[in-house]
Protein backbone atom coordinates (compact mmCIF):
# COMPACT_ATOMS: atom_id res chain seq x y z
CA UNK A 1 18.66 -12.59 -10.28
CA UNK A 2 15.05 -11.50 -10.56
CA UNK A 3 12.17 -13.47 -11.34
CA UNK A 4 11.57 -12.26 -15.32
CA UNK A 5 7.90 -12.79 -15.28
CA UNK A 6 7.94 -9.36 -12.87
CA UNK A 7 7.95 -7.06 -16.42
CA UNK A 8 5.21 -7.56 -18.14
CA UNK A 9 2.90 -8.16 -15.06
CA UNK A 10 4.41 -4.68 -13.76
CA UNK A 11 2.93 -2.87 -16.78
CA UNK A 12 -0.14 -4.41 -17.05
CA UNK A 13 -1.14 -3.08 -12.87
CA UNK A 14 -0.35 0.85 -13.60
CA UNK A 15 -2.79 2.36 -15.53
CA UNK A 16 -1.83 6.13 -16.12
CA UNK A 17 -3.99 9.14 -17.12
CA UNK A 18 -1.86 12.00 -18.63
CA UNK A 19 -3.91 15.19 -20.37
CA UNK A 20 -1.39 18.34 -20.37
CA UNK A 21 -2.41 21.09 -18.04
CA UNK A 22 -4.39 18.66 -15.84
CA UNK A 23 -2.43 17.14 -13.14
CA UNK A 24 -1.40 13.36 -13.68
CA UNK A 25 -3.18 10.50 -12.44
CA UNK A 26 -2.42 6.74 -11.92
CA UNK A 27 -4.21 4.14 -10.50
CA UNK A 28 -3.50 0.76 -9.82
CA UNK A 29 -5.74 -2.66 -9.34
CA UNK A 30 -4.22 -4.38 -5.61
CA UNK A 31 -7.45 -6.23 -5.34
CA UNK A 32 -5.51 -9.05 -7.51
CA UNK A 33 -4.19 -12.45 -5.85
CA UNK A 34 -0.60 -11.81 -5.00
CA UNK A 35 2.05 -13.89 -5.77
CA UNK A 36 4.03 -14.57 -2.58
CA UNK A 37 7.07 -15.44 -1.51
CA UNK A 38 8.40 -18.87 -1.12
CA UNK A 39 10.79 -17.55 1.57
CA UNK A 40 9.32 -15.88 3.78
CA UNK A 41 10.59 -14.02 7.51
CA UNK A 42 10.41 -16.12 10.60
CA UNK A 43 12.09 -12.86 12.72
CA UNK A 44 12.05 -9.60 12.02
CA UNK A 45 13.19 -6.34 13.85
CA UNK A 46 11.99 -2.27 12.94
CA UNK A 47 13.03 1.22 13.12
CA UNK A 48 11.25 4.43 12.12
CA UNK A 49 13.09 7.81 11.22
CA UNK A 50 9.46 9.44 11.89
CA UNK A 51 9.30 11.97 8.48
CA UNK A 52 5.63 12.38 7.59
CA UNK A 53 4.96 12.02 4.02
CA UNK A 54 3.83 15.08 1.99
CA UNK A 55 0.75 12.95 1.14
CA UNK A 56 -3.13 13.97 0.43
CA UNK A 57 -5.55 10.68 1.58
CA UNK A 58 -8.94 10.57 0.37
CA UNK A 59 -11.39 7.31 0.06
CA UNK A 60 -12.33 7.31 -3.93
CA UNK A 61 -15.53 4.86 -4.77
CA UNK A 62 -15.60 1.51 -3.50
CA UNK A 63 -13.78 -0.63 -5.38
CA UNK A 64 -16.47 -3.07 -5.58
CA UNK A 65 -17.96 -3.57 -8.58
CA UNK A 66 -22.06 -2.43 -8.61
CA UNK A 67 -23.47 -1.85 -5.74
CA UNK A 68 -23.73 -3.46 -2.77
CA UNK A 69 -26.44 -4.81 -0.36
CA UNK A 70 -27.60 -2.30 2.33
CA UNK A 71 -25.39 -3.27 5.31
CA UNK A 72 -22.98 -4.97 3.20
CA UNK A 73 -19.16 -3.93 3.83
CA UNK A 74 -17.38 -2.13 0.58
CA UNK A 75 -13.96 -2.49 -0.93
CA UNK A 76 -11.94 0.89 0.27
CA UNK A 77 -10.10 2.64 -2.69
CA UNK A 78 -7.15 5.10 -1.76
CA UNK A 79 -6.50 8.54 -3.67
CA UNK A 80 -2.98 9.47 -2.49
CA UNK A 81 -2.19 12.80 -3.98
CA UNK A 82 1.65 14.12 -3.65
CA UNK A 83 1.64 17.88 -2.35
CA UNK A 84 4.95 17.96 -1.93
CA UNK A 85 7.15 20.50 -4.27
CA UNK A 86 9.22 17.20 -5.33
CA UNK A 87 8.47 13.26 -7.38
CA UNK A 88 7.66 11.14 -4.49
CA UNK A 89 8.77 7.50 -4.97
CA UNK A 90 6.19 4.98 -4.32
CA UNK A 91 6.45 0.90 -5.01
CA UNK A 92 3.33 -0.22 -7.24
CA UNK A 93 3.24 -4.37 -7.60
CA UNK A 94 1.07 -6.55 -4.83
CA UNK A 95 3.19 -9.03 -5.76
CA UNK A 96 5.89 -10.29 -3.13
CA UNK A 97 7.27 -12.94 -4.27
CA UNK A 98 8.26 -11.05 -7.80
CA UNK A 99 11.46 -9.67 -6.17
CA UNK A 100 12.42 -12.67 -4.09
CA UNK A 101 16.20 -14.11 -5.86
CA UNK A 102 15.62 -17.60 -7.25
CA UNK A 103 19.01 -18.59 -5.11
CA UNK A 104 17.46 -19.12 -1.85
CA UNK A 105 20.00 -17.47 0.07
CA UNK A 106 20.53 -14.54 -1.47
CA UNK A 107 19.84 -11.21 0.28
CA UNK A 108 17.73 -8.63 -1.36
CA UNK A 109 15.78 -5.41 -0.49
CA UNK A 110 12.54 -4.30 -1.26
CA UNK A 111 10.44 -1.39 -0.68
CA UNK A 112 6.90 -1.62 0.96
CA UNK A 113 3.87 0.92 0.60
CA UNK A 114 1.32 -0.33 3.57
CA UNK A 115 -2.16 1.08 3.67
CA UNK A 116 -4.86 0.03 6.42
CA UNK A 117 -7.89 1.59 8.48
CA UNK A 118 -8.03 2.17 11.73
CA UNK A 119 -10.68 3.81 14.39
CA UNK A 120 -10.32 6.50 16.99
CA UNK A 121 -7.04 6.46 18.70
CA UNK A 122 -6.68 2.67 17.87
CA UNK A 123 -3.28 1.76 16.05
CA UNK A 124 -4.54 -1.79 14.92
CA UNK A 125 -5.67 -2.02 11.67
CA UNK A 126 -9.82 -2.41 11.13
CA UNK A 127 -9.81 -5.01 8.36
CA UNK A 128 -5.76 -5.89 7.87
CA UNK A 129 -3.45 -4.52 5.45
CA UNK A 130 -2.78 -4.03 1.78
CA UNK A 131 0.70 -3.94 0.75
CA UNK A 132 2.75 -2.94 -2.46
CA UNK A 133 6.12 -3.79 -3.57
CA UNK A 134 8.88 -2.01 -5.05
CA UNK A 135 12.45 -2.07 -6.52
CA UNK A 136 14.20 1.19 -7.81
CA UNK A 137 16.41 -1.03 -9.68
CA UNK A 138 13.59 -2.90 -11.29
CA UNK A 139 11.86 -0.78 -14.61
CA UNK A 140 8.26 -0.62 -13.69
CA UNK A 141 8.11 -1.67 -10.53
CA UNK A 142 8.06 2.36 -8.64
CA UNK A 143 6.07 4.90 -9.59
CA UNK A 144 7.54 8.39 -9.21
CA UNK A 145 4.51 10.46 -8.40
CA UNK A 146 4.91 14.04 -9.73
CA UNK A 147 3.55 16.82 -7.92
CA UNK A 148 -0.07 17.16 -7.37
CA UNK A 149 -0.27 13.91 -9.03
CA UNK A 150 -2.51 11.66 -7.83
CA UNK A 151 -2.68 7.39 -7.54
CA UNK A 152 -5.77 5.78 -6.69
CA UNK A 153 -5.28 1.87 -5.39
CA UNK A 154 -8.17 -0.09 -5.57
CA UNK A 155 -8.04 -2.95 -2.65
CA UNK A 156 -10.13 -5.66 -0.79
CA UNK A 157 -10.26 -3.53 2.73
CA UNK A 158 -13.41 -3.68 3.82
CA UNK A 159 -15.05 -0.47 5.07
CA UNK A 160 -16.76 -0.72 8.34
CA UNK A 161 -20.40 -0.50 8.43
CA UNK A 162 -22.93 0.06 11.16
CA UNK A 163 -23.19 -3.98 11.68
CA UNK A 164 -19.58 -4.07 12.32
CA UNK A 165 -19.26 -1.06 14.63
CA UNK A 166 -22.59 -1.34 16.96
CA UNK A 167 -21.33 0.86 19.38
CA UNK A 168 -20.36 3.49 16.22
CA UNK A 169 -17.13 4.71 14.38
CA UNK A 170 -15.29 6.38 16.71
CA UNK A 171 -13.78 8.60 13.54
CA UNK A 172 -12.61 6.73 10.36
CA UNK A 173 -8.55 7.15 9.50
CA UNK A 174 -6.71 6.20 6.67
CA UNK A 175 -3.21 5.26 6.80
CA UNK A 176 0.10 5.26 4.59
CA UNK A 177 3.42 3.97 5.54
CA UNK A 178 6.36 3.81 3.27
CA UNK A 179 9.28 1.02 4.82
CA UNK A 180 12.58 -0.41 3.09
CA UNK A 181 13.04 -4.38 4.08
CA UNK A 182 16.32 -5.82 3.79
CA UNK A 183 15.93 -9.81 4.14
CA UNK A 184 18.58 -12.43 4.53
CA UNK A 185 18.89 -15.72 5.21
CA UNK A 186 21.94 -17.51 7.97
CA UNK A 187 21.65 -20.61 10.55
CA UNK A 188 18.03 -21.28 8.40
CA UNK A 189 15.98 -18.66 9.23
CA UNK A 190 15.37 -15.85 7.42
CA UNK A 191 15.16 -12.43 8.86
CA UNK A 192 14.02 -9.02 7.74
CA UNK A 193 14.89 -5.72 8.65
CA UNK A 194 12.01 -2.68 8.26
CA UNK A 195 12.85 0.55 7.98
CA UNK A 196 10.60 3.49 8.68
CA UNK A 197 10.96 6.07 5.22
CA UNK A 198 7.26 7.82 6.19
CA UNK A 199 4.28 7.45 7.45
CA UNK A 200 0.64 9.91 7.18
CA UNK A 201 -2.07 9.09 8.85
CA UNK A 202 -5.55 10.81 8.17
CA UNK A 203 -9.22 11.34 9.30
CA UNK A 204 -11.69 10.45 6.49
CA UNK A 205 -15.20 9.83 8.62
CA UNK A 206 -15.80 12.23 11.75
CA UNK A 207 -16.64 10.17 14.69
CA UNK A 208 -20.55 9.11 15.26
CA UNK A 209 -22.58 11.60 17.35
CA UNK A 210 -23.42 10.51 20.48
């Protein structure tokens, strides 16, 4: 059984924009405190099926509100535009802990939109990574993004600045992955299981010159 509070909180995060002949646009706030799980992993294992998602990736305005300090780091905001022929099926809540069971060992699955910067040939992520929750069998908690529709997520990842990176941004990328996690719980641990569903990564900021 689901946690019932997850309904109303899942419409109030998706924010759509529909005018007809212009293509549709949603955008959703993950800058909010997430509620987390109570349970969560001590082990987990992965696997990757390696399909590149038929995603666009710009960087919208800073999520920030007003504007910053010169030198101060700003809030990155991700425009993910489907360019794919088909809906693409993407979760939408930052909250975790909304589709953990209340019995405590009950297994349950849950799919996870990651998005993080990274540098250069670097795989680890600049400033961490925001994450978004999803359900098919929940009612508002996916989004199925039509064709050339677009969702912008506002988050707290800061962008790098010149301060950060005194030796220069060695090219700025910005990067989705789409997983499924299966979790269960035996001998008092609780493991989960990732599965790879897509990944895109993309260049955003050319490298410094030298």
């Amino acid at each position: 059984m689901r946690n019932a509070g997850y309904y109303s909180a899942a419409l109030v995060i998706l924010v759509a924009t529909c005018i007809p002949g212009l293509p549709a646009q949603y955008s959703v706030d993950a800058t909010v405190s997430p509620r987390l799980r109570l349970r969560p992993p001590t082990q987990g294992s992965g696997g990757g099926i390696g399909r590149k998602l038929l995603l666009q990736i710009q960087l919208g305005p800073p999520s920030d509100a007003g504007t910053p300090n010169p030198g101060q780091s700003q809030g990155a905001t991700f425009v993910l535009t489907n360019i794919g022929t088909s809906p693409l099926g993407l979760p939408i809540s930052p909250h975790p802990g909304d589709f953990e069971p209340k019995a405590p060992g009950a297994p349950y699955t849950v799919m996870v939109l990651s998005l993080f910067l990274t540098s250069g040939g670097s795989v680890h992520p600049l400033s961490g990574t925001v994450e978004l929750f999803g359900d098919p069998t929940i009612p508002g908690s996916m989004l199925s993004l039509p064709p050339t529709g677009t969702l912008t997520i506002r988050t707290r990842l800061r962008m790098p600045t010149a301060a950060s990176q005194p030796n220069g941004v060695n090219g700025l990328f910005a990067n989705v992955l789409l997983t499924q996690r299966a979790v269960r719980t035996g001998d008092g641990r609780v493991t989960e299981e990732s599965q790879d569903l897509g990944y895109i990564s993309v260049q955003v900021r050319k490298a410094a010159s030298p």
